[in-house]
PDB file of N, CA and C in Angstrom:
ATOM      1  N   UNK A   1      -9.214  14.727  13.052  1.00  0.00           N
ATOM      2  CA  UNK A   1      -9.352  13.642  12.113  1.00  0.00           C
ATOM      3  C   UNK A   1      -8.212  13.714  11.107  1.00  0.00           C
ATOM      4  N   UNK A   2      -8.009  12.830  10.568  1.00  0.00           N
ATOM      5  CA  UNK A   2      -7.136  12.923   9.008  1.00  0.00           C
ATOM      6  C   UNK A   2      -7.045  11.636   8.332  1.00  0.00           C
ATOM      7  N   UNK A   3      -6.522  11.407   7.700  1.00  0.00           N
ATOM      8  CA  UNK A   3      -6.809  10.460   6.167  1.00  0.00           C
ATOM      9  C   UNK A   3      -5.503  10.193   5.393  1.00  0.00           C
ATOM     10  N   UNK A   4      -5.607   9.059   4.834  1.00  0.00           N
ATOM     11  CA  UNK A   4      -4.349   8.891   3.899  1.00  0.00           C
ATOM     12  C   UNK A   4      -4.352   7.511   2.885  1.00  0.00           C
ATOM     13  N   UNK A   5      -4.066   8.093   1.647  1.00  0.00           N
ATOM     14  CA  UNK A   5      -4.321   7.079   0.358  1.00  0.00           C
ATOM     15  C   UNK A   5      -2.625   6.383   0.309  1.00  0.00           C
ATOM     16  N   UNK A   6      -2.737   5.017   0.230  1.00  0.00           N
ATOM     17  CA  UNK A   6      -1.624   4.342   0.408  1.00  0.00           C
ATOM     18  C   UNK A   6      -1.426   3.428  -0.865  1.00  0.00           C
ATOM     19  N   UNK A   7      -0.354   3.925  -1.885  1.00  0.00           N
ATOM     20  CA  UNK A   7      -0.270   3.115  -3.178  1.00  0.00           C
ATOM     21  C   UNK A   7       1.005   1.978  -3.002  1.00  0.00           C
ATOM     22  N   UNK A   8       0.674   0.988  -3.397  1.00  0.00           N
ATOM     23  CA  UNK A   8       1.837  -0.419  -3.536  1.00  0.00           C
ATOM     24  C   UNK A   8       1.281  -0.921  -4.612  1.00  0.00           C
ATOM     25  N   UNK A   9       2.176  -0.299  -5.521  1.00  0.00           N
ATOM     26  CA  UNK A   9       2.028  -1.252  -7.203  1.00  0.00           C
ATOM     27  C   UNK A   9       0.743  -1.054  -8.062  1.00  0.00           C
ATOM     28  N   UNK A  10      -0.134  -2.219  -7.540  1.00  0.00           N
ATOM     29  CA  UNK A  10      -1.553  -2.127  -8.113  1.00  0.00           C
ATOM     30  C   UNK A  10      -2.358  -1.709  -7.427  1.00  0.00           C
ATOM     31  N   UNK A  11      -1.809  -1.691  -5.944  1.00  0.00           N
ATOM     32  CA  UNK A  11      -2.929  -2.088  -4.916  1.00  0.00           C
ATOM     33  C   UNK A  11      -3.055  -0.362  -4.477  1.00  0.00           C
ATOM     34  N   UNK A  12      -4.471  -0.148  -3.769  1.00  0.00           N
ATOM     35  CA  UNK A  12      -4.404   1.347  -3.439  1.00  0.00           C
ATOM     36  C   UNK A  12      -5.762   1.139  -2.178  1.00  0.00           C
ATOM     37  N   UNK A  13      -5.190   1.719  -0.865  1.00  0.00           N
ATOM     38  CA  UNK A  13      -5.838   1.836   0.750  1.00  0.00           C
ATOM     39  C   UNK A  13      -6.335   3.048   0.787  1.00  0.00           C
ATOM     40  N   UNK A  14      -7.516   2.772   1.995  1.00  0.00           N
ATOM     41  CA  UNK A  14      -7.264   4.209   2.264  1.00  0.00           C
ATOM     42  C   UNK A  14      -8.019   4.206   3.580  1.00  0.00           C
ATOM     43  N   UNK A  15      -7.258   4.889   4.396  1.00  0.00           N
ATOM     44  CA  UNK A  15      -7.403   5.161   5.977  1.00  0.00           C
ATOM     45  C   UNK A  15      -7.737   6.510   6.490  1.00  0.00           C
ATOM     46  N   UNK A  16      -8.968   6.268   7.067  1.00  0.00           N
ATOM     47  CA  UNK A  16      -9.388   7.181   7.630  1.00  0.00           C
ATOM     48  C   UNK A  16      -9.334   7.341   9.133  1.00  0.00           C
ATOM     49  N   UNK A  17      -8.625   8.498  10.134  1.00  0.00           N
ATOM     50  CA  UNK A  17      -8.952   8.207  11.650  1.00  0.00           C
ATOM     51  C   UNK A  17      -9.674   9.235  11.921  1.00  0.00           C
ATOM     52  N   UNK A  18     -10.629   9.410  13.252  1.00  0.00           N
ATOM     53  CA  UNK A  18     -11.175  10.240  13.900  1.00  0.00           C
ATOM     54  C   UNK A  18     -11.097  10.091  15.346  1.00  0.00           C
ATOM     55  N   UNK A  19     -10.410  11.487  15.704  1.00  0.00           N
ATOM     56  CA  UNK A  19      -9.911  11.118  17.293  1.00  0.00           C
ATOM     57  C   UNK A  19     -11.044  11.716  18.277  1.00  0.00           C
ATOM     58  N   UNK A  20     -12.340  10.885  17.994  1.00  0.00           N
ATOM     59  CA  UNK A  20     -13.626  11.388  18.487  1.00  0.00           C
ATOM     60  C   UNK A  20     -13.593  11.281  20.294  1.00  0.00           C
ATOM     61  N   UNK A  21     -12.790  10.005  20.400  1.00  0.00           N
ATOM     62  CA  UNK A  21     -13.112   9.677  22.065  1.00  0.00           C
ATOM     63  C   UNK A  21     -13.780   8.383  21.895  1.00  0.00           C
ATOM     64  N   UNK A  22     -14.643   7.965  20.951  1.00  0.00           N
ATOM     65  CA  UNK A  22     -15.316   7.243  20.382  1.00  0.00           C
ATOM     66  C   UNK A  22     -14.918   6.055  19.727  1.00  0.00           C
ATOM     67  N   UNK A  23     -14.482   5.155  20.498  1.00  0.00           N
ATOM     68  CA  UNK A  23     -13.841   3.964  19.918  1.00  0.00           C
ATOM     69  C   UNK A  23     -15.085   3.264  18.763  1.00  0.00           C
ATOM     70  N   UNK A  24     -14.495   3.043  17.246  1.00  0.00           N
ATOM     71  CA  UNK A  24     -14.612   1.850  16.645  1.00  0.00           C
ATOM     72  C   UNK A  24     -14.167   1.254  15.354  1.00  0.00           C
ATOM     73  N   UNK A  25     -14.307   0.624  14.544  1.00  0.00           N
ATOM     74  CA  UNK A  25     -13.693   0.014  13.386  1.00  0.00           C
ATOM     75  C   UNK A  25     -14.535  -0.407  12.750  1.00  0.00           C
ATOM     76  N   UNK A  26     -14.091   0.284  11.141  1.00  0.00           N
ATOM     77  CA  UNK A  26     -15.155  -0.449  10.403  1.00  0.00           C
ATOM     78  C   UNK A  26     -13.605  -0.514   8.699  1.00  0.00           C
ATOM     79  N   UNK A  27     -13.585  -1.893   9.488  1.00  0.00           N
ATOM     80  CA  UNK A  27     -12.624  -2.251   8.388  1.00  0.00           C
ATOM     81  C   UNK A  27     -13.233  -3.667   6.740  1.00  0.00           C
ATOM     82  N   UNK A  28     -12.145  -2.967   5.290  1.00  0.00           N
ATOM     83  CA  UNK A  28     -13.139  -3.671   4.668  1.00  0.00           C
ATOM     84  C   UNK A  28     -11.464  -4.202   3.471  1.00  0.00           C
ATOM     85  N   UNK A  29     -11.126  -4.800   4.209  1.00  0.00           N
ATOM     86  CA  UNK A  29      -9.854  -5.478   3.571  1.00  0.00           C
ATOM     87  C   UNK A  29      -9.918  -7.363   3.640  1.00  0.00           C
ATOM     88  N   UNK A  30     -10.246  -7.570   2.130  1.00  0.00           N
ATOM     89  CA  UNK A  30     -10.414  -8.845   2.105  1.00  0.00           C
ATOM     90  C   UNK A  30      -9.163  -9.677   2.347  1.00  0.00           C
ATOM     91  N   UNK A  31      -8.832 -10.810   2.860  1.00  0.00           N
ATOM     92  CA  UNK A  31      -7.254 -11.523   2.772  1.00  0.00           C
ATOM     93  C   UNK A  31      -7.827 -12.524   1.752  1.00  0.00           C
ATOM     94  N   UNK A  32      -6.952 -13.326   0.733  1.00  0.00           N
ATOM     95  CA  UNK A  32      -6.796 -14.560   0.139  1.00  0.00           C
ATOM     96  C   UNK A  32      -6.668 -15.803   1.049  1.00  0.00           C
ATOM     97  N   UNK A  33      -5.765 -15.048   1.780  1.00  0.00           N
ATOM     98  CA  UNK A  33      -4.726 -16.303   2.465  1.00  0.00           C
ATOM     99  C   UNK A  33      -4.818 -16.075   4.280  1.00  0.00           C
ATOM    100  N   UNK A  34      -5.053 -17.170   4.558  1.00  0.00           N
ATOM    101  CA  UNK A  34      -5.682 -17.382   6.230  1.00  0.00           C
ATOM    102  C   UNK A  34      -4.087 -16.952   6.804  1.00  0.00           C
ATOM    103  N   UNK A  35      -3.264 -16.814   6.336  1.00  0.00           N
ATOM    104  CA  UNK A  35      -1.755 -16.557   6.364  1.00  0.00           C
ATOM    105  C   UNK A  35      -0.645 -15.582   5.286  1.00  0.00           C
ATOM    106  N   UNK A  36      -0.115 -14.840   5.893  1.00  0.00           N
ATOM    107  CA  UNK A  36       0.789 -13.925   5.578  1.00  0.00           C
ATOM    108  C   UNK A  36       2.204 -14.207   6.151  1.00  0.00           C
ATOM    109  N   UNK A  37       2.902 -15.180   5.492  1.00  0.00           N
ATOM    110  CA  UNK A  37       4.173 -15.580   6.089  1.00  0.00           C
ATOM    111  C   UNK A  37       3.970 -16.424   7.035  1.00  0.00           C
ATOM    112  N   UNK A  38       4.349 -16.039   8.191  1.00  0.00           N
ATOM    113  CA  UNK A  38       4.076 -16.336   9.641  1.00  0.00           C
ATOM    114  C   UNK A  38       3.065 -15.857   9.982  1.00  0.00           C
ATOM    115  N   UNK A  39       2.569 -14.624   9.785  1.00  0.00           N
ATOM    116  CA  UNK A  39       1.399 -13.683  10.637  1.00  0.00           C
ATOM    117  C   UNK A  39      -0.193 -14.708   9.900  1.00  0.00           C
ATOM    118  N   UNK A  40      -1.039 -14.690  10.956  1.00  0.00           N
ATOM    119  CA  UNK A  40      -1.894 -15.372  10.703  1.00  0.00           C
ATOM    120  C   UNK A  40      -3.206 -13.454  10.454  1.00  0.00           C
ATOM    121  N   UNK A  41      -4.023 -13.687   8.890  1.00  0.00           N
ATOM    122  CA  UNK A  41      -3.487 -12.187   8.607  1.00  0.00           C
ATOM    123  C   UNK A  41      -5.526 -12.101   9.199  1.00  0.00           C
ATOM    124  N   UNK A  42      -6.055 -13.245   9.908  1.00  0.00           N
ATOM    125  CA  UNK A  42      -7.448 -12.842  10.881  1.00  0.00           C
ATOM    126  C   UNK A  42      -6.626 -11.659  12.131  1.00  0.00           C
ATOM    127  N   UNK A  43      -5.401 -11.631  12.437  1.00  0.00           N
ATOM    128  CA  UNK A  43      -4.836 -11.007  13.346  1.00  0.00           C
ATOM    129  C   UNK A  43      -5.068  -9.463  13.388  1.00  0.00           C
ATOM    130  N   UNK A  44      -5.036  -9.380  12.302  1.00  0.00           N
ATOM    131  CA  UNK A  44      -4.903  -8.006  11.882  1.00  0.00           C
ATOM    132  C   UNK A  44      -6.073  -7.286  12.468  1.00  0.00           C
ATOM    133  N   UNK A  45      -7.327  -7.483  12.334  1.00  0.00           N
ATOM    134  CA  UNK A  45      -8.600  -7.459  12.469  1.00  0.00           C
ATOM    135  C   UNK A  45      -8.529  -6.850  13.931  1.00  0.00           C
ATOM    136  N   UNK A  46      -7.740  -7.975  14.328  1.00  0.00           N
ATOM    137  CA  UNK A  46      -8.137  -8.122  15.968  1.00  0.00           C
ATOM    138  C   UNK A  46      -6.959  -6.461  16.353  1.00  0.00           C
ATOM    139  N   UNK A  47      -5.938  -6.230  15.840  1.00  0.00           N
ATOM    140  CA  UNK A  47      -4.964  -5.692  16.353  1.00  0.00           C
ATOM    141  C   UNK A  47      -5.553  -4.397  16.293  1.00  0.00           C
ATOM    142  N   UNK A  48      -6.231  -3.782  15.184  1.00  0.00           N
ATOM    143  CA  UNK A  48      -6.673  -2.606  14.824  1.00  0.00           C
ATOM    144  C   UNK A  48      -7.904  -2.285  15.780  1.00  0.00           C
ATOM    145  N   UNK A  49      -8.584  -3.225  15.562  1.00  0.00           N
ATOM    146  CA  UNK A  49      -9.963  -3.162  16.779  1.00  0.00           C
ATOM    147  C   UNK A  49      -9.297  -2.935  18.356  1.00  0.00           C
ATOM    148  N   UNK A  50      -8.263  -3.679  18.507  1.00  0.00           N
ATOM    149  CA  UNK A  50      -7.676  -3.246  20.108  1.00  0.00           C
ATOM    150  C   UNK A  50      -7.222  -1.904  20.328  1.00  0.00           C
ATOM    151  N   UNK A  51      -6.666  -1.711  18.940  1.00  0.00           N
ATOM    152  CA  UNK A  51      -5.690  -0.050  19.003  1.00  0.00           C
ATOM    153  C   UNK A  51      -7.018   0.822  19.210  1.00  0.00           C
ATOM    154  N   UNK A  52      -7.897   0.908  18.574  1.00  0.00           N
ATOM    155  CA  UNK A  52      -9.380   1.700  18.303  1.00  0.00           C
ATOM    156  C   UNK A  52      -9.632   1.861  19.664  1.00  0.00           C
ATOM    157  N   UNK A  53      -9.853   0.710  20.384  1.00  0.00           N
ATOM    158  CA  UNK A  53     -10.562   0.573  21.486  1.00  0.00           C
ATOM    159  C   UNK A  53      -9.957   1.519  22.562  1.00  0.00           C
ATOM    160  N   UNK A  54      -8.342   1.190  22.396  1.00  0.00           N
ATOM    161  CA  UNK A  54      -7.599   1.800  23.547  1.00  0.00           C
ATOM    162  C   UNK A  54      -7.628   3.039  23.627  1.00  0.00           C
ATOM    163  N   UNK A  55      -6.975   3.269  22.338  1.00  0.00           N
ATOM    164  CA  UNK A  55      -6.774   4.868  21.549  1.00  0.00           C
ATOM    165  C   UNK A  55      -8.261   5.871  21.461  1.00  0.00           C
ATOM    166  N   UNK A  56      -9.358   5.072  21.756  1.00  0.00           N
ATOM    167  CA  UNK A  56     -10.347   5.776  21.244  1.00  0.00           C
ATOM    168  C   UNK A  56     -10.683   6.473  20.111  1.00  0.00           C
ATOM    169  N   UNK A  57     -10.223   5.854  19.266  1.00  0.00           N
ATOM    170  CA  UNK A  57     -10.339   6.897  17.849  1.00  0.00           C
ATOM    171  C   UNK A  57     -11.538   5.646  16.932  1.00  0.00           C
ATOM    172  N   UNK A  58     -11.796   6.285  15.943  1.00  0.00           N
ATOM    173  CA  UNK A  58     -12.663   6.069  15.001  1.00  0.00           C
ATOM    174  C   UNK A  58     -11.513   5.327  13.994  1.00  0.00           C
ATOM    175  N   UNK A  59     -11.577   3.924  13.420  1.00  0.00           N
ATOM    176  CA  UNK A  59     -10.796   3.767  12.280  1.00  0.00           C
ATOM    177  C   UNK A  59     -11.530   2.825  11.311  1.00  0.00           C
ATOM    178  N   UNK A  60     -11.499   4.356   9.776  1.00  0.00           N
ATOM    179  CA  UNK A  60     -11.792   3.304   8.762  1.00  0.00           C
ATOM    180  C   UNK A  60     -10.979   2.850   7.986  1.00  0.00           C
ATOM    181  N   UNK A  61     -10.926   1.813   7.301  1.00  0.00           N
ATOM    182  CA  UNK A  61      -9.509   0.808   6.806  1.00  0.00           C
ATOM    183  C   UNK A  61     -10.571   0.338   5.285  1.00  0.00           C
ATOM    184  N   UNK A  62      -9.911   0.851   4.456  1.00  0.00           N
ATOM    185  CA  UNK A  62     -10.733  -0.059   3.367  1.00  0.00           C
ATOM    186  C   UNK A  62      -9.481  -0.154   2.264  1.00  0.00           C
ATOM    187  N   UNK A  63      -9.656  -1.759   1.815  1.00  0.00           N
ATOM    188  CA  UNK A  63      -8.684  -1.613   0.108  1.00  0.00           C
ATOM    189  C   UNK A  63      -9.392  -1.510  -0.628  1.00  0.00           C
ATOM    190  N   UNK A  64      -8.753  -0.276  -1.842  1.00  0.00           N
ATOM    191  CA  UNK A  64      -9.914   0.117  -3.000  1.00  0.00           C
ATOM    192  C   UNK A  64      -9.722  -0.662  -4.055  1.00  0.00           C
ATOM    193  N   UNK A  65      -8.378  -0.983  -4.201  1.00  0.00           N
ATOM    194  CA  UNK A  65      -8.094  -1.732  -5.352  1.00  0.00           C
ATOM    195  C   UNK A  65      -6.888  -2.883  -5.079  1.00  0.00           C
ATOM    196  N   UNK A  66      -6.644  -3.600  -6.110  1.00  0.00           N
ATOM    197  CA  UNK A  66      -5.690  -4.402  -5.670  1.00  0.00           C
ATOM    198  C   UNK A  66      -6.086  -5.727  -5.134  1.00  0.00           C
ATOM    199  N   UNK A  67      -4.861  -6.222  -4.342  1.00  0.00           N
ATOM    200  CA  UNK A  67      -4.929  -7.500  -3.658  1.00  0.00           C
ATOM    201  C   UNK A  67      -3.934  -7.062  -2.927  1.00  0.00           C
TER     202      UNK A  67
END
């Protein structure tokens, strides 16, 4: 397993993986905006849940603070 606190400015993450074998996601990152540039940012959701799935690992995703 391992972990990591991610600071940008105001904003502060924090990710947890567990390489159980055990695929799943329990992510808790709100978006504003149905869009991030170009990237449509529901994507994200989907990208992390695929990596989980493949990878089999455990991933938690939460923003603590910020936007």
């Amino acid at each position: 397993y391992g972990h990591a606190y991610v600071p940008l400015d105001e904003a502060l993450s924090r990710v947890v993986i567990d390489f159980s074998g055990r695929p799943g996601l329990d992510m808790n990152v709100p978006f504003k905006s149905g869009m991030i540039g170009t990237f449509d940012s529901q994507l994200a959701y989907e990208f992390f849940q695929g990596f989980a799935n493949h990878a089999f690992v455990t991933l938690h995703i939460d923003n603590l603070k910020g936007e």
